[in-house]
PDB file of N, CA and C in Angstrom:
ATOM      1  N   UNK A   1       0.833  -1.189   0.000  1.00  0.00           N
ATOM      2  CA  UNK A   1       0.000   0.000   0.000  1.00  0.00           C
ATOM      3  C   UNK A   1       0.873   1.248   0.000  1.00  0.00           C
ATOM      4  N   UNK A   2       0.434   2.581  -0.266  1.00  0.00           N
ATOM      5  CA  UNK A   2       0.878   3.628  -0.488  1.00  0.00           C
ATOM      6  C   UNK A   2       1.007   4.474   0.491  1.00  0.00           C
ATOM      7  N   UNK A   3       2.103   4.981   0.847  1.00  0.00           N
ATOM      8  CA  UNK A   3       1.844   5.784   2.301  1.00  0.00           C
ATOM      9  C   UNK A   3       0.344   6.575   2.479  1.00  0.00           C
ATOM     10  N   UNK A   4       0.187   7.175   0.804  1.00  0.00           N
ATOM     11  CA  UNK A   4      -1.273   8.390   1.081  1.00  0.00           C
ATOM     12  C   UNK A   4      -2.509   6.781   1.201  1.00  0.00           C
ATOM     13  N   UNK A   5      -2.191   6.072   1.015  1.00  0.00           N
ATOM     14  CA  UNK A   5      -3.451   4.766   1.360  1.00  0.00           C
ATOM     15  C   UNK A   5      -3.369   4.562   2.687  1.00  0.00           C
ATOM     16  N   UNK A   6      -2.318   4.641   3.676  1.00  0.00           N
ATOM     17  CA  UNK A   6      -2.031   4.809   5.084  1.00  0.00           C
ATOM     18  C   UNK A   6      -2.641   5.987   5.262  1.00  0.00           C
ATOM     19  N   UNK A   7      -2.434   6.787   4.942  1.00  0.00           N
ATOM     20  CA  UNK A   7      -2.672   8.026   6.053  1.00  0.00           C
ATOM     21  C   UNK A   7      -4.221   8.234   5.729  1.00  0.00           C
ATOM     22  N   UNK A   8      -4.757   7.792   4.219  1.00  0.00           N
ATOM     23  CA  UNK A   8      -6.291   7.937   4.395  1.00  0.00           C
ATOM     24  C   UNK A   8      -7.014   7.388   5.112  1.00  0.00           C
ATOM     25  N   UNK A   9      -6.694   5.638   5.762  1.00  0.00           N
ATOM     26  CA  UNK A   9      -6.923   4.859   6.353  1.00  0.00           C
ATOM     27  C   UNK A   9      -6.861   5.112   7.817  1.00  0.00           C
ATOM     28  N   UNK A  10      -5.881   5.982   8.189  1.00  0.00           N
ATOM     29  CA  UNK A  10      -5.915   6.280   9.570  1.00  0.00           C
ATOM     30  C   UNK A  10      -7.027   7.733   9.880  1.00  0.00           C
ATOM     31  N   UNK A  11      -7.130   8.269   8.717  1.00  0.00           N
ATOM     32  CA  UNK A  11      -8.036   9.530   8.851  1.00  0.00           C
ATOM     33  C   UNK A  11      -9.733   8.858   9.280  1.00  0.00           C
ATOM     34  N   UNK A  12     -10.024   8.125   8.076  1.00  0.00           N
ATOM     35  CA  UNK A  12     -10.711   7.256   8.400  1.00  0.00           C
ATOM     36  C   UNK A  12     -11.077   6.474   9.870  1.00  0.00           C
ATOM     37  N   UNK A  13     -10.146   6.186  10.030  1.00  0.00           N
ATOM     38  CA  UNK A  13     -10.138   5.097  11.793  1.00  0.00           C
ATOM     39  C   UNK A  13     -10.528   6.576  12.939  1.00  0.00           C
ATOM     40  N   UNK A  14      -9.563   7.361  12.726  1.00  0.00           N
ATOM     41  CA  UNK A  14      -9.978   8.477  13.514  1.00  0.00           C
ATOM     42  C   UNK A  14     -11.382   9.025  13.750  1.00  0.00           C
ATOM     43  N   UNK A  15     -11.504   9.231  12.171  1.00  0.00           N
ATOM     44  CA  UNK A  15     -13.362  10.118  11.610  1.00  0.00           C
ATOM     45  C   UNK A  15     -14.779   8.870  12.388  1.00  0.00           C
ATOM     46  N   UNK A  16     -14.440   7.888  12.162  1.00  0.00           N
ATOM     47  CA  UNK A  16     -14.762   6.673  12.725  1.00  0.00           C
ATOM     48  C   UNK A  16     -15.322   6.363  14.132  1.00  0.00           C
ATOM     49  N   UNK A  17     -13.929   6.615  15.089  1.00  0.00           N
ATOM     50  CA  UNK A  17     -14.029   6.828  16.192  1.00  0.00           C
ATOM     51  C   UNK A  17     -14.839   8.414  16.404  1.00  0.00           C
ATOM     52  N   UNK A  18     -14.725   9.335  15.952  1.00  0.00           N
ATOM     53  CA  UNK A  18     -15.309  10.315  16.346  1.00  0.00           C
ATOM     54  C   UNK A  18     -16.684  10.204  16.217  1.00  0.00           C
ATOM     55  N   UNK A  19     -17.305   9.645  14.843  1.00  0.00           N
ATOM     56  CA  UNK A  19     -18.489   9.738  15.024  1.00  0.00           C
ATOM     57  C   UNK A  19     -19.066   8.429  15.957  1.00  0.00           C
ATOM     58  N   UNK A  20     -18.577   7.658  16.467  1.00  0.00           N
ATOM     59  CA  UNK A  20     -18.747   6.632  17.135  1.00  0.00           C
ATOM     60  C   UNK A  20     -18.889   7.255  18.732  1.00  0.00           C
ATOM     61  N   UNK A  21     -18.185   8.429  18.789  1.00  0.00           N
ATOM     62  CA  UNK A  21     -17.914   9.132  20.513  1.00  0.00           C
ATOM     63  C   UNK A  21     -19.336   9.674  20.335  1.00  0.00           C
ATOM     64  N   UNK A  22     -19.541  10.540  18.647  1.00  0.00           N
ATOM     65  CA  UNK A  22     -20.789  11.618  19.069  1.00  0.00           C
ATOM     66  C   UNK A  22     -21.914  10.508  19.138  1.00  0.00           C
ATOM     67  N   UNK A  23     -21.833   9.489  18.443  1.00  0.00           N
ATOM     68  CA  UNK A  23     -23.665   8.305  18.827  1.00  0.00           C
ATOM     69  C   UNK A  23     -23.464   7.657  20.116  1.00  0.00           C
ATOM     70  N   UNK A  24     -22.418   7.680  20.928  1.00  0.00           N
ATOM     71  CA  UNK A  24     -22.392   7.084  22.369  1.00  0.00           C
ATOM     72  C   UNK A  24     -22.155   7.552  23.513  1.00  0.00           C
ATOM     73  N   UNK A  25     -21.650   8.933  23.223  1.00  0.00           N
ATOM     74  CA  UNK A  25     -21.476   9.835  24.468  1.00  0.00           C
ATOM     75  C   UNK A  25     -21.849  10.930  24.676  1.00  0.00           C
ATOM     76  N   UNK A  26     -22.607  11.393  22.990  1.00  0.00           N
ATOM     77  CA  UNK A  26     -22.694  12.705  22.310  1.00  0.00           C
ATOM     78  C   UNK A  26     -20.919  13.916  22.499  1.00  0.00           C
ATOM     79  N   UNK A  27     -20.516  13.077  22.309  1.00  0.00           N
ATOM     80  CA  UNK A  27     -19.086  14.029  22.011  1.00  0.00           C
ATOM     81  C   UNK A  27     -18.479  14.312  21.318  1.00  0.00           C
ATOM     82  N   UNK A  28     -17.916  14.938  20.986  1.00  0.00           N
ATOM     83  CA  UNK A  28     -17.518  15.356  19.612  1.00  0.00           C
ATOM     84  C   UNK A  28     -15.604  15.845  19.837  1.00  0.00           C
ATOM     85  N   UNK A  29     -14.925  14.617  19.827  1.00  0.00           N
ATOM     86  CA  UNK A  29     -13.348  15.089  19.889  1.00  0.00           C
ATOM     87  C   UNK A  29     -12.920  15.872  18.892  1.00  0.00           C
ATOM     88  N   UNK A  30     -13.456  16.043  17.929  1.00  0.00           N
ATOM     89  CA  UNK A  30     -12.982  17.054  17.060  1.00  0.00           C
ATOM     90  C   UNK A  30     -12.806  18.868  17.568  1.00  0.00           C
ATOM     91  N   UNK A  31     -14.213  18.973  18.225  1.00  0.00           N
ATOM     92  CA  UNK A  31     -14.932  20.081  18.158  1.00  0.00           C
ATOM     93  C   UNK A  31     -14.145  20.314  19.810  1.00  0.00           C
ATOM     94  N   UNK A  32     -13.760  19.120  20.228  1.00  0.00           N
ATOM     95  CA  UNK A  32     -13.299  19.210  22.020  1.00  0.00           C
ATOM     96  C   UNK A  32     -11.809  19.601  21.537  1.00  0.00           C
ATOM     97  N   UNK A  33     -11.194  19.413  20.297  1.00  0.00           N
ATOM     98  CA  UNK A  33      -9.299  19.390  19.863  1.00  0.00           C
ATOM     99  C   UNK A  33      -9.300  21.362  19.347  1.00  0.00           C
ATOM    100  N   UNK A  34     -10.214  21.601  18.826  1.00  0.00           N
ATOM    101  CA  UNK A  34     -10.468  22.817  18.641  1.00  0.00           C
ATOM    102  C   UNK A  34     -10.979  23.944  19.820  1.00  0.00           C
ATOM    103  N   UNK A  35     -11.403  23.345  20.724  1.00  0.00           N
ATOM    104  CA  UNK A  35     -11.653  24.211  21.524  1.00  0.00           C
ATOM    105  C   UNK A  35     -13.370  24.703  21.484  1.00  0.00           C
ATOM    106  N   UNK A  36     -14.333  23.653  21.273  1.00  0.00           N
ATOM    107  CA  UNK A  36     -15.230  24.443  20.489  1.00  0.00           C
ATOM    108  C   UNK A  36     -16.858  23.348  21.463  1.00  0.00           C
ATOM    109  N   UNK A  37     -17.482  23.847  21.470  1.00  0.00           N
ATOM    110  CA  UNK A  37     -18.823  22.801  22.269  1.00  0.00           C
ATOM    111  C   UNK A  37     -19.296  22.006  21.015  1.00  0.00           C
ATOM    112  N   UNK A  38     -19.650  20.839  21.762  1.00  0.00           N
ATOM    113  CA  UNK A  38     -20.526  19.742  20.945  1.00  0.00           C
ATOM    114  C   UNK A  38     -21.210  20.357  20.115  1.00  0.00           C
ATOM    115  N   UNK A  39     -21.018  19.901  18.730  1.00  0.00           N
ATOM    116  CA  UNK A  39     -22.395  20.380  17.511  1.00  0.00           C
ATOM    117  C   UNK A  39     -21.457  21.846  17.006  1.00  0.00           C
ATOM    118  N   UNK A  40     -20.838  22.587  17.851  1.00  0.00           N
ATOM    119  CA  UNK A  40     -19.785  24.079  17.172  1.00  0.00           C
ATOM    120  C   UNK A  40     -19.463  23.750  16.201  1.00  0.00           C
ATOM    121  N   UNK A  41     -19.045  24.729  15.080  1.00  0.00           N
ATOM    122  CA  UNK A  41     -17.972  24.102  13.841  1.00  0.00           C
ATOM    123  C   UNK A  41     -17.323  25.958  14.260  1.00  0.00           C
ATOM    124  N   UNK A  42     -15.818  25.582  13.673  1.00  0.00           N
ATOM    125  CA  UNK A  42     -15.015  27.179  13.021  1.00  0.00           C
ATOM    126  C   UNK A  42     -14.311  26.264  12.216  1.00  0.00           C
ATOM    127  N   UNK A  43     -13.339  27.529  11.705  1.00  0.00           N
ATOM    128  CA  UNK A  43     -12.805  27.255  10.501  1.00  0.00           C
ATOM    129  C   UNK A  43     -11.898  25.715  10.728  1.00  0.00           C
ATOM    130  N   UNK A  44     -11.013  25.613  11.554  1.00  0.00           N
ATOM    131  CA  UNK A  44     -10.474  24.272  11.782  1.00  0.00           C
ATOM    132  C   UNK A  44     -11.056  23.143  12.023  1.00  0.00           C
ATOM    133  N   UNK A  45     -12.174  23.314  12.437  1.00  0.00           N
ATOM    134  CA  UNK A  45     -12.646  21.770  12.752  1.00  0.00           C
ATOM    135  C   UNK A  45     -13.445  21.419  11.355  1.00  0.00           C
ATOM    136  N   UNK A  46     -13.624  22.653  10.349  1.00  0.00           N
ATOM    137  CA  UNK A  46     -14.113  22.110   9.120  1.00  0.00           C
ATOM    138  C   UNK A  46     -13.251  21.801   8.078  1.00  0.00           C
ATOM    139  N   UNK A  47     -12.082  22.190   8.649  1.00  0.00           N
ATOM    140  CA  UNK A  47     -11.053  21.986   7.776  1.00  0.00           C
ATOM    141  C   UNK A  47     -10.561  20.458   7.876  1.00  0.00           C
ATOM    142  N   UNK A  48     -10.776  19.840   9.693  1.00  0.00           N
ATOM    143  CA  UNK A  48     -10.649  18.657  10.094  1.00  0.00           C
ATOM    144  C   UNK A  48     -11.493  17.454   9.039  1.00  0.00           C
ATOM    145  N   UNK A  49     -12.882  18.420   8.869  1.00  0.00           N
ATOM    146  CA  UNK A  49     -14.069  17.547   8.819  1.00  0.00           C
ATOM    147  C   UNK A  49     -13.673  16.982   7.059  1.00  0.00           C
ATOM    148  N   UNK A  50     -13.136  18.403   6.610  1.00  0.00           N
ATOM    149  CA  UNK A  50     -13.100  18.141   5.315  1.00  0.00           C
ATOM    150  C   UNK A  50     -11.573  17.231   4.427  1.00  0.00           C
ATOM    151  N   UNK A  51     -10.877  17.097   5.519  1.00  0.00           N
ATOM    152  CA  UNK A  51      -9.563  16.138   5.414  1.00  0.00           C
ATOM    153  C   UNK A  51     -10.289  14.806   5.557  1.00  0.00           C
ATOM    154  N   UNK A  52     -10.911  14.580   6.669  1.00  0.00           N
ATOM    155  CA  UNK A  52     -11.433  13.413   6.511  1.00  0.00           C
ATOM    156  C   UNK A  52     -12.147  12.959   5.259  1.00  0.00           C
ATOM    157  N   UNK A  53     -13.252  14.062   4.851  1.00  0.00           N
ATOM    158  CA  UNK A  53     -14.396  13.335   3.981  1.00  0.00           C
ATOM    159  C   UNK A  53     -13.017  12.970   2.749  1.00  0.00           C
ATOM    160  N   UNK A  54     -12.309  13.787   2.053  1.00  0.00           N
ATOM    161  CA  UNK A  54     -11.485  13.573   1.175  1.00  0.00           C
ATOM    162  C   UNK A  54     -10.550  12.480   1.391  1.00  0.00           C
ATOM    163  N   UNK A  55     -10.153  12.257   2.525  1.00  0.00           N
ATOM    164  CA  UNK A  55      -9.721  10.853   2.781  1.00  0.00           C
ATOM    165  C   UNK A  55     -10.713   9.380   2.354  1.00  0.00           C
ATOM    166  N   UNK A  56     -12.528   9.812   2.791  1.00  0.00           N
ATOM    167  CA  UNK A  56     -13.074   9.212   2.180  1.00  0.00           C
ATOM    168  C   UNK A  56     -13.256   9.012   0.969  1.00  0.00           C
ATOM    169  N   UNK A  57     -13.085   9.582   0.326  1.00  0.00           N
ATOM    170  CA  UNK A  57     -13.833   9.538  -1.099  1.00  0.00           C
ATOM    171  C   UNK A  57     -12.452   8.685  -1.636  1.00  0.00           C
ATOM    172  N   UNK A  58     -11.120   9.199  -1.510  1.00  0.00           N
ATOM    173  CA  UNK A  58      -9.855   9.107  -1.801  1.00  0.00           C
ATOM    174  C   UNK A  58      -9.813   7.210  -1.727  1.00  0.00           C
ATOM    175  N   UNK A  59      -9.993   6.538  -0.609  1.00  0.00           N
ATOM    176  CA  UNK A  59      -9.830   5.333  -0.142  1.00  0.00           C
ATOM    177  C   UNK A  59     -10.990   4.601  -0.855  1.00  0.00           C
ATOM    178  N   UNK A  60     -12.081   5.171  -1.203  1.00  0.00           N
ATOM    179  CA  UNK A  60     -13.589   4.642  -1.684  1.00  0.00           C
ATOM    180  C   UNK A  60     -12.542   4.676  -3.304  1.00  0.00           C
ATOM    181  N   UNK A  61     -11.940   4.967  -4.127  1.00  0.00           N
ATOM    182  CA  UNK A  61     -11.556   5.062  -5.159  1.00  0.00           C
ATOM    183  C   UNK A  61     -10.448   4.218  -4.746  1.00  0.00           C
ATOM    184  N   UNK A  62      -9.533   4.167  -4.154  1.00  0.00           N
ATOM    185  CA  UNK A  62      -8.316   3.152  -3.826  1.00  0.00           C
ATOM    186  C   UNK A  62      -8.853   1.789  -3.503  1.00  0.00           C
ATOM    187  N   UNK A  63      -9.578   1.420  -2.900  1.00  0.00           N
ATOM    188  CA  UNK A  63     -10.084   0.523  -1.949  1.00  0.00           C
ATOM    189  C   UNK A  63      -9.750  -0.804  -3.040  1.00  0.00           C
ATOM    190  N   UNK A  64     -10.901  -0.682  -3.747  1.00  0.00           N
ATOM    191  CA  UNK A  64     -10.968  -2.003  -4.899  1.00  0.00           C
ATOM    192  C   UNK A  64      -9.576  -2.702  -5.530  1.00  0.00           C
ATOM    193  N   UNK A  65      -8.763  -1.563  -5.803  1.00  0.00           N
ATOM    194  CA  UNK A  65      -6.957  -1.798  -6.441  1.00  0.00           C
ATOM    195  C   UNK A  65      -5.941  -2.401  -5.105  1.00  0.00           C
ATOM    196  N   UNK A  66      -6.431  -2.106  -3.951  1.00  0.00           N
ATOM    197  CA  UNK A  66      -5.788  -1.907  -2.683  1.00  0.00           C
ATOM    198  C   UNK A  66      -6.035  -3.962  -2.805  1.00  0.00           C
ATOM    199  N   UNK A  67      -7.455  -4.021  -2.475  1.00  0.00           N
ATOM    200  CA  UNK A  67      -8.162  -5.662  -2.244  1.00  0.00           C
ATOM    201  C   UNK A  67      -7.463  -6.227  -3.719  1.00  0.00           C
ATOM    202  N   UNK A  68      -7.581  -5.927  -4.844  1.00  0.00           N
ATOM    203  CA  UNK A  68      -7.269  -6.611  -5.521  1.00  0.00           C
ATOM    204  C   UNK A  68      -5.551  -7.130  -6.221  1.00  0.00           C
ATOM    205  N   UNK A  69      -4.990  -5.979  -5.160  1.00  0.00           N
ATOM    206  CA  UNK A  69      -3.356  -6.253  -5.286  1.00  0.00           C
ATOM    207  C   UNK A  69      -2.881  -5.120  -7.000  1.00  0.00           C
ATOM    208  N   UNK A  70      -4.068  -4.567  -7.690  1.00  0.00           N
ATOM    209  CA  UNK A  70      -3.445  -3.406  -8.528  1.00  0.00           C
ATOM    210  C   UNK A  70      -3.114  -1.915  -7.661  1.00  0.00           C
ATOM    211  N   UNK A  71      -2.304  -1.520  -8.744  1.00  0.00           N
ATOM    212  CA  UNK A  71      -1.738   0.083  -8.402  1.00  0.00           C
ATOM    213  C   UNK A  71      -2.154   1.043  -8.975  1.00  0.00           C
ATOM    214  N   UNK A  72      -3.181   0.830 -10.455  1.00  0.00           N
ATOM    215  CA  UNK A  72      -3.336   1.567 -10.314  1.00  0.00           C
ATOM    216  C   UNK A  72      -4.769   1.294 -11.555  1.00  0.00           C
ATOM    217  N   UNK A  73      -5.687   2.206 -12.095  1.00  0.00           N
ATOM    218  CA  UNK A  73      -6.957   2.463 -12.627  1.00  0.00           C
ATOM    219  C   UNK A  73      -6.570   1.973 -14.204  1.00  0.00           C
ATOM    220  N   UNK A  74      -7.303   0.586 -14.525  1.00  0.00           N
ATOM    221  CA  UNK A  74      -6.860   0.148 -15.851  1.00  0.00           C
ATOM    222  C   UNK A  74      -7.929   1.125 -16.528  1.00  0.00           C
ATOM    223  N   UNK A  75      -6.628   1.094 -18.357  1.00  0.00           N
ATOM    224  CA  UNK A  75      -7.163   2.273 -19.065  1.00  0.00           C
ATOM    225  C   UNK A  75      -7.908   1.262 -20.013  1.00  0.00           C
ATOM    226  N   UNK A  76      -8.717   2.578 -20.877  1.00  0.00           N
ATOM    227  CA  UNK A  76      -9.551   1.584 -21.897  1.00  0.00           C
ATOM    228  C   UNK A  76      -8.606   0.195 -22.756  1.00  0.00           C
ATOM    229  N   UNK A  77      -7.198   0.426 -22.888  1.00  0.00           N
ATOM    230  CA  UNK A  77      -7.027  -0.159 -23.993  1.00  0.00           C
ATOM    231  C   UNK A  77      -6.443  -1.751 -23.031  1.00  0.00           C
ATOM    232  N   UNK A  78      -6.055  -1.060 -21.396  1.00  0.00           N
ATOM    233  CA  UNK A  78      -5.901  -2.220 -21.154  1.00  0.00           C
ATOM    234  C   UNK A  78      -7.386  -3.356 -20.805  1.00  0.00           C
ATOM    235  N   UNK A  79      -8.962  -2.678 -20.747  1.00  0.00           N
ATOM    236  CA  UNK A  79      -9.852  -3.158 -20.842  1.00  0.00           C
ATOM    237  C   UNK A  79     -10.268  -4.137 -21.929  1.00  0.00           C
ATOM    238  N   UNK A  80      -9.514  -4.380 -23.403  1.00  0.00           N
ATOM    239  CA  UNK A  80     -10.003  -4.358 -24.466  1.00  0.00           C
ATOM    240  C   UNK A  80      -9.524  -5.887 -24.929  1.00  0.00           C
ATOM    241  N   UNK A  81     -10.770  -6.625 -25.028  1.00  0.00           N
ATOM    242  CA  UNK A  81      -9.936  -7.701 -25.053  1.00  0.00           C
ATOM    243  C   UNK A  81      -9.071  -8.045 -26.207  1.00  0.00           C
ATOM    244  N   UNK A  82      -8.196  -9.169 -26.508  1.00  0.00           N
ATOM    245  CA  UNK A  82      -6.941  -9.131 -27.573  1.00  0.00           C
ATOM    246  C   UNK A  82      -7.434  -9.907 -28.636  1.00  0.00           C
ATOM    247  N   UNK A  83      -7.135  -8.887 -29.966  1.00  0.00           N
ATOM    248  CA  UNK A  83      -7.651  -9.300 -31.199  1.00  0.00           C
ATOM    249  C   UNK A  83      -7.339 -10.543 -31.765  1.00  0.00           C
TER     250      UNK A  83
END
């Protein structure tokens, strides 16, 4: 795996646990690392929020190549079967 496949993966585990604190304790470590009350947003904790989602989307596009042992997005011609 790729270091940026690590570090999306741990963003992930983090984002994870957080929303796991706010459905069981109503807490919000993000908003508690910023300085800010449960449910608050400012500019950093959306900046937090938005590292994560891009970590999501990022790993949701890696994921399949990751399980299947490729590196990287086959192109049309390698789709095509041989004449």
């Amino acid at each position: 795996m790729r270091p940026l496949d690590w570090l999306a993966g741990i963003l992930l585990v983090i984002g994870g646990l957080n929303w796991g604190l706010v459905a069981i304790a109503e807490f919000d470590l993000v908003a508690w690392i910023v300085g800010l009350e449960f449910g608050a947003v400012n500019v950093a904790s959306r900046l937090i929020y938005g590292v994560v989602a891009l970590a999501a989307v990022y790993f949701a596009v890696r994921l399949p190549m990751i399980l299947t042992g490729r590196q990287t997005i086959a192109t049309r011609h390698e789709l095509r079967p041989a004449a």
